[in-house]
Protein backbone atom coordinates (compact mmCIF):
# COMPACT_ATOMS: atom_id res chain seq x y z
CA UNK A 1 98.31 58.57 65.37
CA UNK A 2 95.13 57.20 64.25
CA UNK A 3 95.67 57.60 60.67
CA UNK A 4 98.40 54.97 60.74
CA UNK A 5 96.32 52.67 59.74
CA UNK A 6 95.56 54.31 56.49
CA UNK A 7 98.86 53.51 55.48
CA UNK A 8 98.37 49.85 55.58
CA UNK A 9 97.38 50.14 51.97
CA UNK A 10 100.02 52.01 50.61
CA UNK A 11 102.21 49.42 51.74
CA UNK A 12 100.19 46.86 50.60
CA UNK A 13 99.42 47.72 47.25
CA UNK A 14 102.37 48.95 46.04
CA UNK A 15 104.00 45.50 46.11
CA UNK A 16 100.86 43.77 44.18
CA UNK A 17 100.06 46.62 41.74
CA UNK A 18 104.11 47.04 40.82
CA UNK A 19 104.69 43.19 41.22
CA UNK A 20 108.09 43.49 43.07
CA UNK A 21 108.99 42.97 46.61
CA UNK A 22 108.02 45.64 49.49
CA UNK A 23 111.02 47.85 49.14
CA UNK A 24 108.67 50.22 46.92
CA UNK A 25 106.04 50.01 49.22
CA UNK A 26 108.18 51.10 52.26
CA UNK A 27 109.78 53.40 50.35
CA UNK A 28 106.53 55.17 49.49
CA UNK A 29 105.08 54.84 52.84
CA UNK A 30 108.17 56.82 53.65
CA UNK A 31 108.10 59.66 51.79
CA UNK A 32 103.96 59.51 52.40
CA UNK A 33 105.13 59.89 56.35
CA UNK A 34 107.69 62.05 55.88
CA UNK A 35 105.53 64.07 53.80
CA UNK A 36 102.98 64.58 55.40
CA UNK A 37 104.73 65.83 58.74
CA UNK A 38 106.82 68.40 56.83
CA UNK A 39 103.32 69.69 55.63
CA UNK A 40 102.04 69.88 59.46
CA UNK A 41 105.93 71.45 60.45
CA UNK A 42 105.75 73.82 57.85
CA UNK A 43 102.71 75.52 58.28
CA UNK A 44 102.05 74.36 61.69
CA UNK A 45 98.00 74.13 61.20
CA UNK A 46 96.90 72.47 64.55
CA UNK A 47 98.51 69.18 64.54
CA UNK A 48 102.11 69.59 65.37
CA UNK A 49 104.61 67.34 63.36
CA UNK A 50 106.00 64.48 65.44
CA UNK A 51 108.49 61.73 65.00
CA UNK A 52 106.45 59.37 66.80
CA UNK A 53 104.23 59.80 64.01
CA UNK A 54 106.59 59.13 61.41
CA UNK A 55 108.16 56.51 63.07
CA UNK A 56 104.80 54.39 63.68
CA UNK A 57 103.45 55.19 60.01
CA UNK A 58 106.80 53.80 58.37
CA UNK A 59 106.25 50.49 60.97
CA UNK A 60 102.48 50.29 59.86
CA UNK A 61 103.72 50.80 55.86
CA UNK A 62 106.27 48.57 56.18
CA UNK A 63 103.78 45.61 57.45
CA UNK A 64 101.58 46.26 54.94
CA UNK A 65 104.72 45.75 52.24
CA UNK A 66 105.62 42.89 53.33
CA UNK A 67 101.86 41.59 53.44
CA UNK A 68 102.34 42.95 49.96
CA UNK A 69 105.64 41.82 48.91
CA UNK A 70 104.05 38.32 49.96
CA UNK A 71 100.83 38.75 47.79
CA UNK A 72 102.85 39.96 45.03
CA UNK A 73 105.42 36.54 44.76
CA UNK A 74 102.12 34.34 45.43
CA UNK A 75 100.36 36.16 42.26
CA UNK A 76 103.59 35.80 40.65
CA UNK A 77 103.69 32.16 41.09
CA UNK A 78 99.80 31.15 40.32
CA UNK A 79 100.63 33.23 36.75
CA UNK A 80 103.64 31.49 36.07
CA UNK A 81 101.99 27.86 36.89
CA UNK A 82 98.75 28.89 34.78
CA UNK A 83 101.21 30.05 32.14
CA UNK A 84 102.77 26.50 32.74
CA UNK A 85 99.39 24.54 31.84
CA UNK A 86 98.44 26.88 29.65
CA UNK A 87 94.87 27.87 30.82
CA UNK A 88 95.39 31.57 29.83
CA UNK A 89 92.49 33.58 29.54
CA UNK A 90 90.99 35.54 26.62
């Protein structure tokens, strides 16, 4: 359970680095979850899988997308307005 918060990022950057909203970041904190407890079920090495654990990793991804999916349509808009004045750089 403490590792939730290492999906915070996942969520997160997916959004900004693909520049769309935080459906790809949930969806990839998903199958991170999902993942990662089917490893643990599977070959059972000390930590047994739990949906508690899946269910509080996709909640902690899925705040992180849409801290994301906010980022993302804020970057968005400061490009398109220095587009707009045309103070481009290079």
């Amino acid at each position: 359970m403490g590792n939730a918060v290492l999906y915070i990022p996942v969520g997160l950057l997916v959004p900004v680095v693909l520049r769309r909203s935080w459906l790809p970041g949930l969806l990839v904190g998903v199958t991170l979850s999902v993942g990662v407890e089917l490893v643990q079920w599977i070959t059972s090495t000390g930590s047994a899988a739990d949906i508690d654990d899946v269910i509080l990793k996709v909640l902690v991804a899925f705040l992180g997308a849409l801290v994301g999916g906010y980022a993302s349509r804020r970057l968005s808009a400061v490009s398109r307005a220095r587009d707009h004045a045309g103070l481009t750089v290079g």
